[in-house]
C-alpha atoms as a PDB file:
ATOM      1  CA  UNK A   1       0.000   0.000   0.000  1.00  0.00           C
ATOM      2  CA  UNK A   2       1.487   3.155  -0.903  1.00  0.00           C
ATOM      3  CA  UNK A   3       0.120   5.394   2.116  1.00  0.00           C
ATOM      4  CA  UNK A   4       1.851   2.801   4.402  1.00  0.00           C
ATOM      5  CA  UNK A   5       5.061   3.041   2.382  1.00  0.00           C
ATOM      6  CA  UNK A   6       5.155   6.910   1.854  1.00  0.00           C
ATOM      7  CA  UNK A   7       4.923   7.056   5.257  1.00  0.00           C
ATOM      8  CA  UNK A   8       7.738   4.423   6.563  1.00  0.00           C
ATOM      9  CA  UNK A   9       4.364   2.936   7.629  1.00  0.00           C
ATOM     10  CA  UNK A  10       4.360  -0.355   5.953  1.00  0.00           C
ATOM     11  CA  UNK A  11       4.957  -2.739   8.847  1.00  0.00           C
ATOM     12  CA  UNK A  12       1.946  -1.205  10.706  1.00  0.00           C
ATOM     13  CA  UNK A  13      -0.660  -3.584  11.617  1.00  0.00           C
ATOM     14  CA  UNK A  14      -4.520  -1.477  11.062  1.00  0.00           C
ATOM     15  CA  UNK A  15      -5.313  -0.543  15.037  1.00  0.00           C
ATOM     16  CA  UNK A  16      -1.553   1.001  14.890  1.00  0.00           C
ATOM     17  CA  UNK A  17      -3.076   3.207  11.792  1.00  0.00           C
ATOM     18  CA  UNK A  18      -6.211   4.110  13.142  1.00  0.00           C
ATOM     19  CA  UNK A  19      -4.912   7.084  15.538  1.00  0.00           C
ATOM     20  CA  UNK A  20      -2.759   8.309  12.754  1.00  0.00           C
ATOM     21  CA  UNK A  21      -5.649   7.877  10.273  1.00  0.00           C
ATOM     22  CA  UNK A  22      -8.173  10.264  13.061  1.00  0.00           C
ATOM     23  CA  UNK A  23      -5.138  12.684  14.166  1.00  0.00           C
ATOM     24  CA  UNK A  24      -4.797  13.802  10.505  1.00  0.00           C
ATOM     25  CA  UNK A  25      -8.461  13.981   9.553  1.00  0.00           C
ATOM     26  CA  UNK A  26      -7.495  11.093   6.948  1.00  0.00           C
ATOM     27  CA  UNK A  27     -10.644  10.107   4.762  1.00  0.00           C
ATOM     28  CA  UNK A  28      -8.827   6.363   4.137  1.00  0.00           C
ATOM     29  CA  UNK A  29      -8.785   4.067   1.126  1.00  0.00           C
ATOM     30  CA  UNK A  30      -8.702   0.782   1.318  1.00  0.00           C
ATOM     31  CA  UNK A  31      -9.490  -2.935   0.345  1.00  0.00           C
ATOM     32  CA  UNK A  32      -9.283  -4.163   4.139  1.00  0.00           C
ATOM     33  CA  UNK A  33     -13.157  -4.137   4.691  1.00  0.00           C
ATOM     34  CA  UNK A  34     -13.827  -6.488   7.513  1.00  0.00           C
ATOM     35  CA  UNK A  35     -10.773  -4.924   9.501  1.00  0.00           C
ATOM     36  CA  UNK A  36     -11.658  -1.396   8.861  1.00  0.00           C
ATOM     37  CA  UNK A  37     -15.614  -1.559   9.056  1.00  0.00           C
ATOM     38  CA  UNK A  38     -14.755  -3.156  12.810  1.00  0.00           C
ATOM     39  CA  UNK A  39     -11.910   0.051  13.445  1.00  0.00           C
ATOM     40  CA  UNK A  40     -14.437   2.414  12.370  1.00  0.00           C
ATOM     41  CA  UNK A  41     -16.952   1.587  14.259  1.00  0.00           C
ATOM     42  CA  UNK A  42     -15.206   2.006  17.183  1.00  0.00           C
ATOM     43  CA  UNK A  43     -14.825   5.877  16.419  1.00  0.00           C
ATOM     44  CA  UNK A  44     -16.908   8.538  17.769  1.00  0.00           C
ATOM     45  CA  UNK A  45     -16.226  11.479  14.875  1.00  0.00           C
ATOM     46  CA  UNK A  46     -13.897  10.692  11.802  1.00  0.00           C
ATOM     47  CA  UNK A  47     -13.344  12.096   8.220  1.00  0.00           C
ATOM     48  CA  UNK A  48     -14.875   9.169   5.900  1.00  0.00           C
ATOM     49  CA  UNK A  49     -13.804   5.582   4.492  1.00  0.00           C
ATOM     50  CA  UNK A  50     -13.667   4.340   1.086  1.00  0.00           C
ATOM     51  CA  UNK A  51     -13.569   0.750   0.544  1.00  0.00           C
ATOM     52  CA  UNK A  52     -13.074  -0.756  -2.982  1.00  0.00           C
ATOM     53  CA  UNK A  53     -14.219  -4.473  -2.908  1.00  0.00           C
ATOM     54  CA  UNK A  54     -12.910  -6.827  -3.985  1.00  0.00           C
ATOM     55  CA  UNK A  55      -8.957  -6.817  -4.330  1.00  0.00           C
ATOM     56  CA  UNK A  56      -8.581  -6.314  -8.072  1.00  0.00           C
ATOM     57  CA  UNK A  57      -5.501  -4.900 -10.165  1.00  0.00           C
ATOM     58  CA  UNK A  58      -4.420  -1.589  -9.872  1.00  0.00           C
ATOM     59  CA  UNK A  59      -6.035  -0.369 -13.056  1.00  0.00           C
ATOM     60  CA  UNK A  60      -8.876  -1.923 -11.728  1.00  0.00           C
ATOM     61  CA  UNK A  61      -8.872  -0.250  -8.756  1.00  0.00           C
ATOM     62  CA  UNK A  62      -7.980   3.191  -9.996  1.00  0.00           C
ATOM     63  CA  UNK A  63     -11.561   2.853 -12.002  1.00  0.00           C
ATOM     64  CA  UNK A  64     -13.526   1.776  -9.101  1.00  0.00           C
ATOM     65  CA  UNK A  65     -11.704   4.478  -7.036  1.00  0.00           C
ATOM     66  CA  UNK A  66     -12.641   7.049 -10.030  1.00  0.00           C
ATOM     67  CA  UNK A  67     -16.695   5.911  -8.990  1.00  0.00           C
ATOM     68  CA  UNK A  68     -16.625   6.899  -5.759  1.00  0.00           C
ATOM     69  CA  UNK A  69     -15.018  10.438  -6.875  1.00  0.00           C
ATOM     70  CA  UNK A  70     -17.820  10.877  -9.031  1.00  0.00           C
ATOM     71  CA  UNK A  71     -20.243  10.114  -6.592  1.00  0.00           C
ATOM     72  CA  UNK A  72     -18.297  12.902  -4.410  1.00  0.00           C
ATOM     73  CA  UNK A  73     -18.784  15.512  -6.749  1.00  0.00           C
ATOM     74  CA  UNK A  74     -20.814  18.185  -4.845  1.00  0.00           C
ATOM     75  CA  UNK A  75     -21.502  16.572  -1.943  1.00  0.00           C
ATOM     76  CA  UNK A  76     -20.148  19.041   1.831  1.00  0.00           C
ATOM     77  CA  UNK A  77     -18.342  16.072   3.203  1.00  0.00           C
ATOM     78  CA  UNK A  78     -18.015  12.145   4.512  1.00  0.00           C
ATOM     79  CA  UNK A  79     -18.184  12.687   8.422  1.00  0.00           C
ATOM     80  CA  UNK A  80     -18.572   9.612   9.633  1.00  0.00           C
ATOM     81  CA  UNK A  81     -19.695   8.247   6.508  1.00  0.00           C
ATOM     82  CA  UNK A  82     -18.314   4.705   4.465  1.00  0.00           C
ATOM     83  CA  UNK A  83     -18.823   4.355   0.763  1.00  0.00           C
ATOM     84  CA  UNK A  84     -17.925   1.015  -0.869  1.00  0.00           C
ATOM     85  CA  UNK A  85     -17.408   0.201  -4.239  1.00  0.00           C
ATOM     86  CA  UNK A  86     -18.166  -3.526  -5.302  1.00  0.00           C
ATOM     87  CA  UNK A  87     -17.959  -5.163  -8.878  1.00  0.00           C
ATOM     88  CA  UNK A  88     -21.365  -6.272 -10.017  1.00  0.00           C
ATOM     89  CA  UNK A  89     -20.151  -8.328 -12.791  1.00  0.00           C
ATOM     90  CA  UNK A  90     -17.224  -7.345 -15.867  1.00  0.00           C
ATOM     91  CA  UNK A  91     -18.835  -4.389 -16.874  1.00  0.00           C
ATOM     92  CA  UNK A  92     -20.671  -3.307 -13.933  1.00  0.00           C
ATOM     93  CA  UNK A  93     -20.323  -1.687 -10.362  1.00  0.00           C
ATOM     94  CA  UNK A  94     -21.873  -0.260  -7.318  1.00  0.00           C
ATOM     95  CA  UNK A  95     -21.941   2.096  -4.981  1.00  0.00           C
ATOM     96  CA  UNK A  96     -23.376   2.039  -1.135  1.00  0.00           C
ATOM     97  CA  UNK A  97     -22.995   4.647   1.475  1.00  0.00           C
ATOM     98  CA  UNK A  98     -23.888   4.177   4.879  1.00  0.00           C
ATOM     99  CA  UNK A  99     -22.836   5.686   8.408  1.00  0.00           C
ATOM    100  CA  UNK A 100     -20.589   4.589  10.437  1.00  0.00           C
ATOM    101  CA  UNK A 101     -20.337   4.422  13.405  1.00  0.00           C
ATOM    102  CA  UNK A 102     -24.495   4.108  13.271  1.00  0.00           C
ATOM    103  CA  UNK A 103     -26.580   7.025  14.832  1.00  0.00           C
END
């Protein structure tokens, strides 16, 4: 993962992220959803998750990753929000959005 490497963070196991990921009012990227849904959970106030499901190329990714910018577009913010992009089939994708931790 880049972030983790850009950051001398790629030894880092996901709880060790999580205060680094709130500090800097990180919305996060990720594949890691059953880790990350549980860390997020867990936090009172924090700035958004993206989750691209499932693990797929990096071309692959960069294309479900462009979705989720497009759904972005206009909207104020993702406070406490997750949005998760899945692969429907070869040609097709969707979106969900959801809060997290639940109201």
């Amino acid at each position: 993962m880049k972030f983790r490497k850009a950051l001398g963070l790629s030894g880092e196991a996901d709880w060790d992220l999580m205060p680094r990921i709130i500090a800097a009012v990180f919305t996060f990227v990720t594949n890691n959803a059953r880790d990350f849904r549980k860390l997020y959970a867990r936090e009172e106030l924090h700035a958004g998750l993206m989750i691209i499901v499932p693990q797929v190329l990096p071309f692959l990714q960069r294309e479900l990753f462009a979705l989720i910018l497009e759904d972005l577009v206009g909207a104020e913010d993702m406070v406490n929000e997750v949005i998760e992009v899945t692969l429907d089939g070869d040609d097709s994708a969707s979106l969900t959005r959801y809060t997290l931790p639940e109201a």
